[in-house]
PDB file of N, CA and C in Angstrom:
ATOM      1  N   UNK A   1       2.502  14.635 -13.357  1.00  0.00           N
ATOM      2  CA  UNK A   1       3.084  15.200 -12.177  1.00  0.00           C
ATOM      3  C   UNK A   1       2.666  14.359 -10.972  1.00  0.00           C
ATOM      4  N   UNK A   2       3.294  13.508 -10.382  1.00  0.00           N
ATOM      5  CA  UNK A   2       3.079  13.345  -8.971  1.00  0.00           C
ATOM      6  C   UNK A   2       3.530  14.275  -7.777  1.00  0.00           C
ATOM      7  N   UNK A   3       2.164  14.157  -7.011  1.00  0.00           N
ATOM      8  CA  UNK A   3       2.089  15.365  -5.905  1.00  0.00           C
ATOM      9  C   UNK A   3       3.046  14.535  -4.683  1.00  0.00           C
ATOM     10  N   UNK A   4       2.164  13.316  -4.359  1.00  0.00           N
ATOM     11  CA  UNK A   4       2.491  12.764  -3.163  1.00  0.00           C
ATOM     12  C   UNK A   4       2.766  11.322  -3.447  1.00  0.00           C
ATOM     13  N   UNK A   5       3.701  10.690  -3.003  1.00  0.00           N
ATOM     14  CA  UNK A   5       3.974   8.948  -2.929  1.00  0.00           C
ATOM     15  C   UNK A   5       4.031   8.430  -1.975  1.00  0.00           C
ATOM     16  N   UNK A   6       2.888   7.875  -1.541  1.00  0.00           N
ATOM     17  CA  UNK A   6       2.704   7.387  -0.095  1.00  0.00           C
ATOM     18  C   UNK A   6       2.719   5.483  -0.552  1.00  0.00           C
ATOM     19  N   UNK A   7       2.562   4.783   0.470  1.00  0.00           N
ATOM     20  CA  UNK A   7       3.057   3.477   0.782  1.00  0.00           C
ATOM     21  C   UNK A   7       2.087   2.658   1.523  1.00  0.00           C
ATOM     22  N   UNK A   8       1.354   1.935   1.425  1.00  0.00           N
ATOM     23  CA  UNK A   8       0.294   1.612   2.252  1.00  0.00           C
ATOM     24  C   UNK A   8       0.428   0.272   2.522  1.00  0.00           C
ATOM     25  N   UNK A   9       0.398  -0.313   3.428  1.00  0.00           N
ATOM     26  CA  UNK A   9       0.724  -2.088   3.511  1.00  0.00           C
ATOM     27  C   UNK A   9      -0.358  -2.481   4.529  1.00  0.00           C
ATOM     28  N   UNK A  10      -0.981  -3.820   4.001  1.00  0.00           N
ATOM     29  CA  UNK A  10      -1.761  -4.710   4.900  1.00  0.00           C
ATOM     30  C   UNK A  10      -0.814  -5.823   5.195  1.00  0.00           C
ATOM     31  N   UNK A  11      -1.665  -6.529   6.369  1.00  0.00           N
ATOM     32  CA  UNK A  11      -0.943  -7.934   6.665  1.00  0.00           C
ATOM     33  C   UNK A  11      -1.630  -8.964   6.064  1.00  0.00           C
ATOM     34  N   UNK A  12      -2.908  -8.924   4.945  1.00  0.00           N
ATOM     35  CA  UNK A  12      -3.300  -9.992   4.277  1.00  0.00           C
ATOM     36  C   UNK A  12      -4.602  -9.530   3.591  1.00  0.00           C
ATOM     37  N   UNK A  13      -5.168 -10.368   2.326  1.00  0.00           N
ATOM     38  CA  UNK A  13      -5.929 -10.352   1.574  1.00  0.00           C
ATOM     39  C   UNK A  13      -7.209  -9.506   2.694  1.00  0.00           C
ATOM     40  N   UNK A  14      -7.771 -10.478   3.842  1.00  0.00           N
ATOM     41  CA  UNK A  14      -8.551  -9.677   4.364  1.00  0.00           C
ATOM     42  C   UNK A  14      -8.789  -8.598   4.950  1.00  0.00           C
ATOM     43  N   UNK A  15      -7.978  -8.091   5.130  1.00  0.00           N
ATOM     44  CA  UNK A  15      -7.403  -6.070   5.954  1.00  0.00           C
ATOM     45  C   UNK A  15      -7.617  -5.396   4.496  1.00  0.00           C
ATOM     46  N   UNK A  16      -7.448  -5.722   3.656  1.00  0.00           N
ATOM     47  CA  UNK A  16      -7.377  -5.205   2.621  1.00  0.00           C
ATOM     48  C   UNK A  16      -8.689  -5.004   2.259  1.00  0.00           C
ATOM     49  N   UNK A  17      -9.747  -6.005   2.295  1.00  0.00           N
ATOM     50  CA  UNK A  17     -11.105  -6.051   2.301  1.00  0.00           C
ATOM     51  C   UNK A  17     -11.975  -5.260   3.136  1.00  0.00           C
ATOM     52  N   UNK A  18     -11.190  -5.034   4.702  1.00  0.00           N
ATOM     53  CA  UNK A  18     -11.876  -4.332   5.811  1.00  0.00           C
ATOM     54  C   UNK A  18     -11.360  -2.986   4.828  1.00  0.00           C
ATOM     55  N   UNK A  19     -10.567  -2.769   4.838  1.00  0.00           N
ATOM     56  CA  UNK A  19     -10.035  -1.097   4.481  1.00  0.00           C
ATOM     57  C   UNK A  19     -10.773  -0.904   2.949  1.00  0.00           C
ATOM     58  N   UNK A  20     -11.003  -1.887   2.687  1.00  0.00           N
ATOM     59  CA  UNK A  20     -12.078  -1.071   1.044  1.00  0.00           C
ATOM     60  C   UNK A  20     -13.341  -1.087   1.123  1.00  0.00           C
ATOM     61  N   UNK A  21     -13.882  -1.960   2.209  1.00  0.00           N
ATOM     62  CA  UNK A  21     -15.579  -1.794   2.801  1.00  0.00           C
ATOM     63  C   UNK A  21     -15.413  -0.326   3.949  1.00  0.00           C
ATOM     64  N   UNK A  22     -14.535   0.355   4.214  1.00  0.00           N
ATOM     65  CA  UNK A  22     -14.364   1.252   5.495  1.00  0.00           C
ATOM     66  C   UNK A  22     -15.318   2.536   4.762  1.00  0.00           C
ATOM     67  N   UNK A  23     -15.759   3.241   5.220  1.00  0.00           N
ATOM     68  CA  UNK A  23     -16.308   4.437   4.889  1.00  0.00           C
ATOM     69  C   UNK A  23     -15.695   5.466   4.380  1.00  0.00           C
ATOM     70  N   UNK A  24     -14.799   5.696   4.747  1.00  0.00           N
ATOM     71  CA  UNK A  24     -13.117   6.605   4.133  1.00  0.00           C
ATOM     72  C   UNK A  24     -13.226   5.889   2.853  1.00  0.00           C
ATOM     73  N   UNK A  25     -13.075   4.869   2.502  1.00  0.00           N
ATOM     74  CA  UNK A  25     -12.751   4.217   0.845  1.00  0.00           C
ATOM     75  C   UNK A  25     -13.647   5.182  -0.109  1.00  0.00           C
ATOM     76  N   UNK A  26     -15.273   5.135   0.258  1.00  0.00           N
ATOM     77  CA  UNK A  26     -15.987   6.289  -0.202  1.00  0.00           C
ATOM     78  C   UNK A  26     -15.550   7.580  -0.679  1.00  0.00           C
ATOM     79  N   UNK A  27     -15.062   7.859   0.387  1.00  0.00           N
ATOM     80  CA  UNK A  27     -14.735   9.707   0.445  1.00  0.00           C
ATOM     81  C   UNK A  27     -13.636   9.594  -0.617  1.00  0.00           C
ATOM     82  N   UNK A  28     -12.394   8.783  -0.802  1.00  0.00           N
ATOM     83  CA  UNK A  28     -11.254   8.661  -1.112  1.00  0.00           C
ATOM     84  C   UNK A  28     -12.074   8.948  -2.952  1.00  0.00           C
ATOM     85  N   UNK A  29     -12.752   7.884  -2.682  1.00  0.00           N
ATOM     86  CA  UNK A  29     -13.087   7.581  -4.503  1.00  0.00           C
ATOM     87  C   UNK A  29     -13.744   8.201  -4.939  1.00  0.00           C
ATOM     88  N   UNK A  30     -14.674   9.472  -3.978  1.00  0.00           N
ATOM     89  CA  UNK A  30     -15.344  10.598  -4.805  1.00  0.00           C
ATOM     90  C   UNK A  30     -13.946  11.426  -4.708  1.00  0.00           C
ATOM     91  N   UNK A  31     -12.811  11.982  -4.158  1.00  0.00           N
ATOM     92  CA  UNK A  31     -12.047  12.641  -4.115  1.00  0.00           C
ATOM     93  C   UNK A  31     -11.705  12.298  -5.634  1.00  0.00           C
ATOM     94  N   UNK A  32     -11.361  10.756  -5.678  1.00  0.00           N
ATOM     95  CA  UNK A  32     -10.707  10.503  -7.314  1.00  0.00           C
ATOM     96  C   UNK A  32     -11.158  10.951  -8.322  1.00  0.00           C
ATOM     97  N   UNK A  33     -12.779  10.802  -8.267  1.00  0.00           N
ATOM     98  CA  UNK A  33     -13.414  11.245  -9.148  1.00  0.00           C
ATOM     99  C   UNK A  33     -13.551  12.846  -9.829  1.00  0.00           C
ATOM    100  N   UNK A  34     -13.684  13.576  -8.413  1.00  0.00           N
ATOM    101  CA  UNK A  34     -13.697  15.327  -8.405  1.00  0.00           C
ATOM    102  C   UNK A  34     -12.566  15.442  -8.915  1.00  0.00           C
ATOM    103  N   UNK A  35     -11.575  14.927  -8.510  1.00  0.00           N
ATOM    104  CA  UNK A  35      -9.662  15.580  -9.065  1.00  0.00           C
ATOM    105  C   UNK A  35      -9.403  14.702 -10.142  1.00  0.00           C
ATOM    106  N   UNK A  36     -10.052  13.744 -10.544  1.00  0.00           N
ATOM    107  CA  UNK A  36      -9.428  12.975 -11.454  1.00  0.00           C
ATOM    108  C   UNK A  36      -8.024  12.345 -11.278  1.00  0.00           C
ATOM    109  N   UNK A  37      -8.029  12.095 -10.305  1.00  0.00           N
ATOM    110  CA  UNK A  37      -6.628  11.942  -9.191  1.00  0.00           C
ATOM    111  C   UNK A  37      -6.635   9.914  -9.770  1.00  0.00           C
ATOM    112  N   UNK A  38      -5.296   9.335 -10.379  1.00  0.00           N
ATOM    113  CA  UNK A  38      -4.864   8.255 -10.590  1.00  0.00           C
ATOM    114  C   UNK A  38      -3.931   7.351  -9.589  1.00  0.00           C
ATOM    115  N   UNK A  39      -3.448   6.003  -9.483  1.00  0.00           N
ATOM    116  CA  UNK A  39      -2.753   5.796  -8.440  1.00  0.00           C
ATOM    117  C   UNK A  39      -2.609   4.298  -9.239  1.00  0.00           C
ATOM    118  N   UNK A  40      -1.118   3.935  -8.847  1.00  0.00           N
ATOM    119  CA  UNK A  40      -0.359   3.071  -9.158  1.00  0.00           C
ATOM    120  C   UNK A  40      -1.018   1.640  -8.172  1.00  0.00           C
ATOM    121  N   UNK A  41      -1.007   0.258  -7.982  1.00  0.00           N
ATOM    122  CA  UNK A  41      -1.001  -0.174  -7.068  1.00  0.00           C
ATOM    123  C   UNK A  41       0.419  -1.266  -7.407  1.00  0.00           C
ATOM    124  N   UNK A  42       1.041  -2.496  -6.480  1.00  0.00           N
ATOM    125  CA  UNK A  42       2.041  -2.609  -6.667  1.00  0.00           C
ATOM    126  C   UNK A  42       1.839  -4.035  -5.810  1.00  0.00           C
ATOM    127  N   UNK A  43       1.865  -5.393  -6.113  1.00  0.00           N
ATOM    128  CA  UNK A  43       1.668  -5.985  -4.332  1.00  0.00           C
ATOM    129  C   UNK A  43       3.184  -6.718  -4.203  1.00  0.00           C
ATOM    130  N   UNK A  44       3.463  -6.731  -2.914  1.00  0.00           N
ATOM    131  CA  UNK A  44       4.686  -7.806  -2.516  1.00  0.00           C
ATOM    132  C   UNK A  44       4.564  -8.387  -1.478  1.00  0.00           C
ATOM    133  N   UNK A  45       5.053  -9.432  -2.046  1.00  0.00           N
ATOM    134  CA  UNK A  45       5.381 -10.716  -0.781  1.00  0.00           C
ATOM    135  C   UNK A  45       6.269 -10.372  -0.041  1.00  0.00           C
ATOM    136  N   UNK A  46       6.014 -10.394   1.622  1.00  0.00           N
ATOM    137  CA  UNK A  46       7.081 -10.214   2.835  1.00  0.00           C
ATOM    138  C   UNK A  46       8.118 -11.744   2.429  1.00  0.00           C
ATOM    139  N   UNK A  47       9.191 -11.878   2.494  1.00  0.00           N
ATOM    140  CA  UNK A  47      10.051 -13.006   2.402  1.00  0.00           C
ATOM    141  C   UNK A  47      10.707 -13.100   3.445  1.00  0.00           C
ATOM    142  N   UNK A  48      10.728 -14.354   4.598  1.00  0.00           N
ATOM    143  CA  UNK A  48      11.303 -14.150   6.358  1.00  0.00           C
ATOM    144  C   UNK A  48      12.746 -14.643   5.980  1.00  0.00           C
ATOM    145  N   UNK A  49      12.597 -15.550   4.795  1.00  0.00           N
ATOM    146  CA  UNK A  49      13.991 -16.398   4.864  1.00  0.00           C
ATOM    147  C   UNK A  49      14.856 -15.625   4.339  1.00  0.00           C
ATOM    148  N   UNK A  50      15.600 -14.353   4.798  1.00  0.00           N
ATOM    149  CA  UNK A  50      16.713 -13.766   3.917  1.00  0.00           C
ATOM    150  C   UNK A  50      18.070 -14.169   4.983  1.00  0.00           C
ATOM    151  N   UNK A  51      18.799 -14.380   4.221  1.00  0.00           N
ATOM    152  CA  UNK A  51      20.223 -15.376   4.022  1.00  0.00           C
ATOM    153  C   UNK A  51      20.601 -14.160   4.954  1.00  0.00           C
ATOM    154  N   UNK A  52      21.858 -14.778   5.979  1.00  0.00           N
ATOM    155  CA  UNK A  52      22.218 -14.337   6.945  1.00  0.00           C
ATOM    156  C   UNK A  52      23.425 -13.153   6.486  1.00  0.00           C
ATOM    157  N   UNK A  53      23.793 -13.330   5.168  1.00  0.00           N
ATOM    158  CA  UNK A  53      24.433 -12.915   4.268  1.00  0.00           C
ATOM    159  C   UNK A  53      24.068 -11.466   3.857  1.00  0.00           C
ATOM    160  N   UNK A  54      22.861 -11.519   3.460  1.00  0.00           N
ATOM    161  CA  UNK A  54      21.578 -10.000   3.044  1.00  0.00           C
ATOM    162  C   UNK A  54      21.415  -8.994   4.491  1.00  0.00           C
ATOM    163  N   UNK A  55      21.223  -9.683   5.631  1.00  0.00           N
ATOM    164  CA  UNK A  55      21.289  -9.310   6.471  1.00  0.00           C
ATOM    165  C   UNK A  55      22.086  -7.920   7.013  1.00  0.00           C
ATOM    166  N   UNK A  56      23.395  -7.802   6.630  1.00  0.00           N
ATOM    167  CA  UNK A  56      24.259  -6.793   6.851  1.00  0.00           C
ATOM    168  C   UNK A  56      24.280  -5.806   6.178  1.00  0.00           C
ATOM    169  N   UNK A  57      23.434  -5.657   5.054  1.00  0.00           N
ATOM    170  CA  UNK A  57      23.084  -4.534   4.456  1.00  0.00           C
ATOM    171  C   UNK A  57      21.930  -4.129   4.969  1.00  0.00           C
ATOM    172  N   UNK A  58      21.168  -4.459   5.498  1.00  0.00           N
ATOM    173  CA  UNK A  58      19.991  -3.765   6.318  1.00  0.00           C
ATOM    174  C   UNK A  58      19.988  -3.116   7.427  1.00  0.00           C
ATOM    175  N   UNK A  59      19.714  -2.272   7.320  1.00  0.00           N
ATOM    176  CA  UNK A  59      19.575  -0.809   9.096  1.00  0.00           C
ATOM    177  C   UNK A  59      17.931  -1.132   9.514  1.00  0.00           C
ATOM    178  N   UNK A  60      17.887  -1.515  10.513  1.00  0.00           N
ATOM    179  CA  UNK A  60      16.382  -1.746  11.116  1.00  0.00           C
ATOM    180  C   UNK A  60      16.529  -0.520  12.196  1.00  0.00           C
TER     181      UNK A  60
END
């Protein structure tokens, strides 16, 4: 059963490092532990060069 699907994005390897040394990371991973709570991770590359073409299907 998934409860919640949330989305989390950094702008690079090191934010990613600040946010898993943060003190919250703690709390998060005894939470995992007490609930036995699992989580997917997923990574993607931002791509700037999309064809002027791709463009018109996107709503910003």
């Amino acid at each position: 059963m998934v409860l919640q699907k949330d989305l989390d994005s950094w702008e690079d390897q090191e934010s990613i490092d600040v946010h898993h040394a943060s003190p919250m990371m703690q709390t998060i991973m005894d939470l995992r532990e007490k609930y036995d709570l699992h989580m997917t991770v997923e990574r993607y590359v931002s791509d700037k060069s999309m064809p002027d073409k791709d463009a018109d299907f996107i709503r910003k």
